[in-house]
C-alpha atoms as a PDB file:
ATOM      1  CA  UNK A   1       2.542   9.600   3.389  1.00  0.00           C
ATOM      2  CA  UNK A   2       0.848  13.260   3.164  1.00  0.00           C
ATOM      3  CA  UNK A   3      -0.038  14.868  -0.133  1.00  0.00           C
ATOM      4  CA  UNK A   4       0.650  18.065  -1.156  1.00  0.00           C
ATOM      5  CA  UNK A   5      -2.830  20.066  -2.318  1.00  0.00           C
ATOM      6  CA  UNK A   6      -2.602  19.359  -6.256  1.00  0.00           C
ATOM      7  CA  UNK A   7      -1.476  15.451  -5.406  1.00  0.00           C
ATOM      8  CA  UNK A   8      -4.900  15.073  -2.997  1.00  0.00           C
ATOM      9  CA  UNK A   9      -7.209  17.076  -5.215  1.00  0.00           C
ATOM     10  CA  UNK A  10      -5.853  14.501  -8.732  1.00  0.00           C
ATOM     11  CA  UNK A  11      -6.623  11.587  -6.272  1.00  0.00           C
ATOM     12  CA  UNK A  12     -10.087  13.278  -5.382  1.00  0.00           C
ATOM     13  CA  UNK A  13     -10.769  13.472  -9.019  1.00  0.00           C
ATOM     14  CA  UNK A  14      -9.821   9.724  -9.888  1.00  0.00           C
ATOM     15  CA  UNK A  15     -11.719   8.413  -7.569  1.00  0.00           C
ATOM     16  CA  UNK A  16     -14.732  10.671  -8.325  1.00  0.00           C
ATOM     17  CA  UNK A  17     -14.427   9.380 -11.636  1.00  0.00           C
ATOM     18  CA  UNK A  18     -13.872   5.485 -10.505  1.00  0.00           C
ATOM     19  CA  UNK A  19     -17.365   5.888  -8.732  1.00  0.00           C
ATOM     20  CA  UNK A  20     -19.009   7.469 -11.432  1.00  0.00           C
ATOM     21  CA  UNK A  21     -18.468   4.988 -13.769  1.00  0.00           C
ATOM     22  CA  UNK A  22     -16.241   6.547 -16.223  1.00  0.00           C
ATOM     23  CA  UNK A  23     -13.170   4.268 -15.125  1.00  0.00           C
ATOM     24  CA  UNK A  24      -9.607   4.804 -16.379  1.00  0.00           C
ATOM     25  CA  UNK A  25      -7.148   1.998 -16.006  1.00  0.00           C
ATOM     26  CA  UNK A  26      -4.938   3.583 -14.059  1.00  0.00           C
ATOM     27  CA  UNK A  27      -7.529   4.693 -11.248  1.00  0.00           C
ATOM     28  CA  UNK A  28      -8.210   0.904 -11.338  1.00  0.00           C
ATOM     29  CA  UNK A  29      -4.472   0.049 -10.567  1.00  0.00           C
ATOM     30  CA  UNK A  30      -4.692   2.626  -8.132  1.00  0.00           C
ATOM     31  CA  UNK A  31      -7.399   1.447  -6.522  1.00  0.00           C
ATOM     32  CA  UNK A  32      -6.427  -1.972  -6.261  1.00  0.00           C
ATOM     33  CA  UNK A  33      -2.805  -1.323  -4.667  1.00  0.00           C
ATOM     34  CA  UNK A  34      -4.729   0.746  -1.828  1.00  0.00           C
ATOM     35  CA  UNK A  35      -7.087  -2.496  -1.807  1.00  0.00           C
ATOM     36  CA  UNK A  36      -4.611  -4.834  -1.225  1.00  0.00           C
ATOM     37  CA  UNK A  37      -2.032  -2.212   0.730  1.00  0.00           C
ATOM     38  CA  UNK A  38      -5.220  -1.993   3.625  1.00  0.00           C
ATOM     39  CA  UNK A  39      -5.576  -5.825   3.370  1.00  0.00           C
ATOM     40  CA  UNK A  40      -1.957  -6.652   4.221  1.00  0.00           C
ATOM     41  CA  UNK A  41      -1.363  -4.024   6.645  1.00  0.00           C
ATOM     42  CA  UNK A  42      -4.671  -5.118   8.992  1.00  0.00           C
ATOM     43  CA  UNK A  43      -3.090  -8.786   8.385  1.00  0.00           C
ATOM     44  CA  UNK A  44      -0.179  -7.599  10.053  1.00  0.00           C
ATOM     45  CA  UNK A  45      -1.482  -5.488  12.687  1.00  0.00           C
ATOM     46  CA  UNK A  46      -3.419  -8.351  13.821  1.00  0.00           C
ATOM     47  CA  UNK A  47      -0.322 -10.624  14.079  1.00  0.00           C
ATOM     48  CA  UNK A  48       1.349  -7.973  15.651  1.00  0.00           C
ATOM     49  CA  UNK A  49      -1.515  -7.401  18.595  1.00  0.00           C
ATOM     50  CA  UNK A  50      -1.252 -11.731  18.837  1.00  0.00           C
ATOM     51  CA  UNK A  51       2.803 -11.245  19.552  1.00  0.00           C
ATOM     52  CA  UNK A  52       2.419  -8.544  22.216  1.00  0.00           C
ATOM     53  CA  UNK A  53      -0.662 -10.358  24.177  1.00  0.00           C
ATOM     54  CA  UNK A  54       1.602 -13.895  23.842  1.00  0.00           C
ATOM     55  CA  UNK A  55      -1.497 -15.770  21.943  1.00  0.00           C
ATOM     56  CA  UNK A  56       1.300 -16.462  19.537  1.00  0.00           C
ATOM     57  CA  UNK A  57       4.831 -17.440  19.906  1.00  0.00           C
ATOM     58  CA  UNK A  58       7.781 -18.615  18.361  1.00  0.00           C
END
């Protein structure tokens, strides 16, 4: 998914302001979607490369 300039620079400024410790909830939410997007999406990668070199099958 790109980001236009204005959409990269608002996520630029959330997360500066997630590190610095002035937290809004949304930037939280945020955060934690991207968290657990990563997490699920190396889960499936990995079951993915087990399919295609036949350490798994069905």
């Amino acid at each position: 998914m790109l980001l236009s300039e204005p959409d990269r620079s608002v996520h630029a400024v959330a997360a500066h302001k997630v590190i610095s410790g002035s937290t809004i909830f949304i930037d939280d939410k945020i955060l934690s979607f991207l968290r657990v997007f990563s997490i699920l999406m190396e889960f499936l990668f990995e079951i993915n490369y087990m399919f295609k070199n036949n350490y798994i099958s069905l």
